[in-house]
Protein backbone atom coordinates (compact mmCIF):
# COMPACT_ATOMS: atom_id res chain seq x y z
CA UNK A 1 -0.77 14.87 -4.35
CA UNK A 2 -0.14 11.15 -5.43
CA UNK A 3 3.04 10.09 -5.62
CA UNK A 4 3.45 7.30 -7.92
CA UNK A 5 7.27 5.60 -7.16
CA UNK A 6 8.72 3.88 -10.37
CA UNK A 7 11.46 1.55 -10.34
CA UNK A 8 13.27 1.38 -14.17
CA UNK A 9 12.53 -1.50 -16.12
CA UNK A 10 14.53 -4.47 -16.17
CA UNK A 11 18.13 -3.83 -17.67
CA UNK A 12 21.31 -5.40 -18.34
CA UNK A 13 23.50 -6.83 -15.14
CA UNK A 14 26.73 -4.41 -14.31
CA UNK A 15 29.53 -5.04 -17.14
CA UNK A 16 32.17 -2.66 -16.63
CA UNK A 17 33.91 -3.90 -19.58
CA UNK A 18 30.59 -2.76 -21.58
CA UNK A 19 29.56 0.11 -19.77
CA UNK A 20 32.06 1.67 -17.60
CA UNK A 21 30.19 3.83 -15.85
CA UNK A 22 27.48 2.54 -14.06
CA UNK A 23 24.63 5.32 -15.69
CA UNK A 24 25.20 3.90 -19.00
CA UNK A 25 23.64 0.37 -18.48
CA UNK A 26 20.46 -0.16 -20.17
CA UNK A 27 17.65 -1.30 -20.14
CA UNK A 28 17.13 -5.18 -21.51
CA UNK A 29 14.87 -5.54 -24.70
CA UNK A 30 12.44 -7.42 -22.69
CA UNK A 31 12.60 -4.99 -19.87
CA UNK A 32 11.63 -2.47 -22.33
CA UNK A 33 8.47 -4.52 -23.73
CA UNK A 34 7.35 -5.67 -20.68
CA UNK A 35 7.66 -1.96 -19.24
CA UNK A 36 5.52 -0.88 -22.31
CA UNK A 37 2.80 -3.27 -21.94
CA UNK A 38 2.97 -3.03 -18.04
CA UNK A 39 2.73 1.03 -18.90
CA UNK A 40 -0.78 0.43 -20.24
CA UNK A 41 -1.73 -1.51 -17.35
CA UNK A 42 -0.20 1.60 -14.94
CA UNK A 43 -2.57 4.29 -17.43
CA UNK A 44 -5.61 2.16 -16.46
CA UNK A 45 -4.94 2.89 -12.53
CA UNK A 46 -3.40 6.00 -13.42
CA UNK A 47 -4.70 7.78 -16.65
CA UNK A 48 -2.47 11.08 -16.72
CA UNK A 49 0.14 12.48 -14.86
CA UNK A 50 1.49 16.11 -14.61
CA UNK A 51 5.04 15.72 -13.84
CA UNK A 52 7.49 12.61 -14.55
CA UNK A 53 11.06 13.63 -12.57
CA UNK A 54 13.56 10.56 -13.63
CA UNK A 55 17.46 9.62 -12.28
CA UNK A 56 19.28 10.68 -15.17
CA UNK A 57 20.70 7.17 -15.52
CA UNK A 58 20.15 5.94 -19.28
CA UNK A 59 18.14 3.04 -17.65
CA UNK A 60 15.68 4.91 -15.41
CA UNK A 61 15.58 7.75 -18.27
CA UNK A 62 14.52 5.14 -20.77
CA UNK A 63 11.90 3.62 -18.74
CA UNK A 64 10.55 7.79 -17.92
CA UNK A 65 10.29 7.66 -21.88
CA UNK A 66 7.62 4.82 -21.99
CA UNK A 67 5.85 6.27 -19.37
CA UNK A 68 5.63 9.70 -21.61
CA UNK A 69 4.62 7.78 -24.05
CA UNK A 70 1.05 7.23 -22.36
CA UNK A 71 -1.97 9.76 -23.19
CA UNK A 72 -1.75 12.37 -21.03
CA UNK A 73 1.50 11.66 -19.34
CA UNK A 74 4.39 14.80 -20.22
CA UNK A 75 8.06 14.47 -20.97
CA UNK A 76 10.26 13.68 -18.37
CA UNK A 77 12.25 16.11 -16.68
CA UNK A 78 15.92 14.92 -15.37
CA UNK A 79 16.20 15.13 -11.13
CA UNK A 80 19.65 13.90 -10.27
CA UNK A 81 18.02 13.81 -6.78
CA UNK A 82 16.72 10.41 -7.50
CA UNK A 83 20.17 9.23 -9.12
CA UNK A 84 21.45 5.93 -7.29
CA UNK A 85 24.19 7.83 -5.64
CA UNK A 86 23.27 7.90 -2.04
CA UNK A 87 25.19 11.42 -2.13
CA UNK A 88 22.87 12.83 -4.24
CA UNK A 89 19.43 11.04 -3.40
CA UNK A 90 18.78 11.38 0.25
CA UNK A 91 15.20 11.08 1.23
CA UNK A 92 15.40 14.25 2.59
CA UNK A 93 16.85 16.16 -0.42
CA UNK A 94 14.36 14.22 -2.91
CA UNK A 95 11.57 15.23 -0.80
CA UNK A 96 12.50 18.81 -0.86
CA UNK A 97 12.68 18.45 -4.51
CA UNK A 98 8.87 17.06 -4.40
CA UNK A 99 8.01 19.96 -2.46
CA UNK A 100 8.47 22.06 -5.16
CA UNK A 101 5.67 20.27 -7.32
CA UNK A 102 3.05 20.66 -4.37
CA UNK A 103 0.65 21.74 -6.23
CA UNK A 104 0.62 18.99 -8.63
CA UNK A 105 -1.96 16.47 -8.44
CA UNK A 106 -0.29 13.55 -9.90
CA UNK A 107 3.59 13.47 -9.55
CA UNK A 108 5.97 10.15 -11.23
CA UNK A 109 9.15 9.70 -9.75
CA UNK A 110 11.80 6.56 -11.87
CA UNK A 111 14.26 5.97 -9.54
CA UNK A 112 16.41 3.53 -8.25
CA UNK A 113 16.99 0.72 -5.45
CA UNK A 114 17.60 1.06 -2.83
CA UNK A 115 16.55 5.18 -3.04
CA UNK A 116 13.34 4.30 -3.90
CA UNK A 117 12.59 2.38 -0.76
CA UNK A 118 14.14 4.40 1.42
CA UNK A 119 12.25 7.45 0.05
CA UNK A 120 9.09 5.62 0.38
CA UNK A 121 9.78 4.64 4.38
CA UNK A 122 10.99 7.96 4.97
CA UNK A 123 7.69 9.26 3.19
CA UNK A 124 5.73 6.87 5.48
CA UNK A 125 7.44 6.60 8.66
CA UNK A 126 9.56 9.36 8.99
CA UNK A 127 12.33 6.91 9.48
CA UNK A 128 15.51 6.48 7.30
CA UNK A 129 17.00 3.21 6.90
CA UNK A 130 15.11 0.61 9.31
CA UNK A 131 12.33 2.67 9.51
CA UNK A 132 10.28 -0.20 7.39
CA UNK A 133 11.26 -2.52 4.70
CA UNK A 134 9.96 -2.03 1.35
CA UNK A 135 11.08 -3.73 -1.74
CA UNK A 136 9.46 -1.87 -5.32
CA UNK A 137 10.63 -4.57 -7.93
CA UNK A 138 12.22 -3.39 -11.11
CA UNK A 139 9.18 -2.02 -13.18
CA UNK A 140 6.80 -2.07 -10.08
CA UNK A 141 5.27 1.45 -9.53
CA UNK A 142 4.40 2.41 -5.95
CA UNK A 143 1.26 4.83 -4.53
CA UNK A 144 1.32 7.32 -1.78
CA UNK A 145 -1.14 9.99 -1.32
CA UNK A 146 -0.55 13.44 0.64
CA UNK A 147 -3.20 15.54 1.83
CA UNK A 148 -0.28 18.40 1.43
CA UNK A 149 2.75 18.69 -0.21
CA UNK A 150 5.70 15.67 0.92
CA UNK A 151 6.57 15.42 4.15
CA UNK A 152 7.82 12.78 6.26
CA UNK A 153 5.29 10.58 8.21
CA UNK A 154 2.62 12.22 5.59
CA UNK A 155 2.11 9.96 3.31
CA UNK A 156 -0.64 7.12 3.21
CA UNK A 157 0.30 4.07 0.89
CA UNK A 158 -2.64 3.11 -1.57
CA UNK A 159 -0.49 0.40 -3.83
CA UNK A 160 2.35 -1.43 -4.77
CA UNK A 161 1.72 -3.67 -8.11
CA UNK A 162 4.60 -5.59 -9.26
CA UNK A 163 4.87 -5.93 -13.14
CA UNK A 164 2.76 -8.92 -13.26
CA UNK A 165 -0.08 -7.03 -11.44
CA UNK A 166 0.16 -4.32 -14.15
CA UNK A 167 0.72 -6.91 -17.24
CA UNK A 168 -2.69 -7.98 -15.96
CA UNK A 169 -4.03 -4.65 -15.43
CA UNK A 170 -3.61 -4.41 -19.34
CA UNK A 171 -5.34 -7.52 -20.02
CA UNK A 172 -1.57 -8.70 -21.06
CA UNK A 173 -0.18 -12.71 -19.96
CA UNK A 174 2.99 -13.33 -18.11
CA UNK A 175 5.10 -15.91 -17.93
């Protein structure tokens, strides 16, 4: 299996006076562009995928949306696994819920910082919390391979590419 880690696009700093709850905030209007054309860049690497599992956050939901958007890439499906609640997204818990999609080749997971990261080391190292320091970027997407299905200490990164890296990827300039 590959693995691909997506952080949500870039959205709007916490306002509790315009959205109270935390899973409301959205995505920014250039977050969303950018995450389209960085999308393309992603389906260049990365031309289909046969599961996208999202937070179901409106921001990380959103940015799952784009992603379906791609040829060859389904609807997402909502995991509240990868939710930024540490209560609900341990690394252990999210990688039983990858476990179920072992058989998948190619497996997108939007999430959240710091879950993300701390999936990814766990993935890696076996190690929660210091176990390595990774930062994914909101709308970077992550790699790790699996010669079986998730499990910790399994996983073998490939690549990290930040949102310029994928602007580029799509023949897209930054600025």
């Amino acid at each position: 299996m590959e693995l691909y880690l997506v952080r949500h696009a870039p959205a709007f700093q916490r306002d509790p006076d315009r959205w109270p709850k935390d899973s409301e905030r959205p995505l920014t209007p250039e977050g969303e562009e950018e995450f389209r054309l960085a999308a393309r860049g992603l389906a260049r690497m990365v031309p289909r995928a046969d599961v996208i599992l999202s937070s179901p956050a409106l921001r990380t939901w959103r940015t799952a949306e784009i992603l379906s958007e791609l040829d060859s890439w389904p609807a997402p499906e909502p995991s509240p696994v990868f939710a930024a609640s540490r209560r609900r997204a341990s690394p252990e818990k999210a990688t039983l819920v990858l476990g179920d999609y072992a058989d998948a080749k190619y497996v997108a997971v939007v999430g959240h910082k710091p879950r993300l990261q701390e999936l990814a080391a766990y993935l890696l190292t076996g190690e929660e919390g210091d176990g390595v320091a990774i930062k994914i970027r909101m709308g970077s997407v992550m790699c790790i391979r699996f010669d079986g299905a998730p499990a910790p200490r399994t996983g073998k990164l490939r690549w990290l590419l930040t949102p310029k890296a994928l602007l580029l990827l799509a023949g897209q300039h930054f600025s």
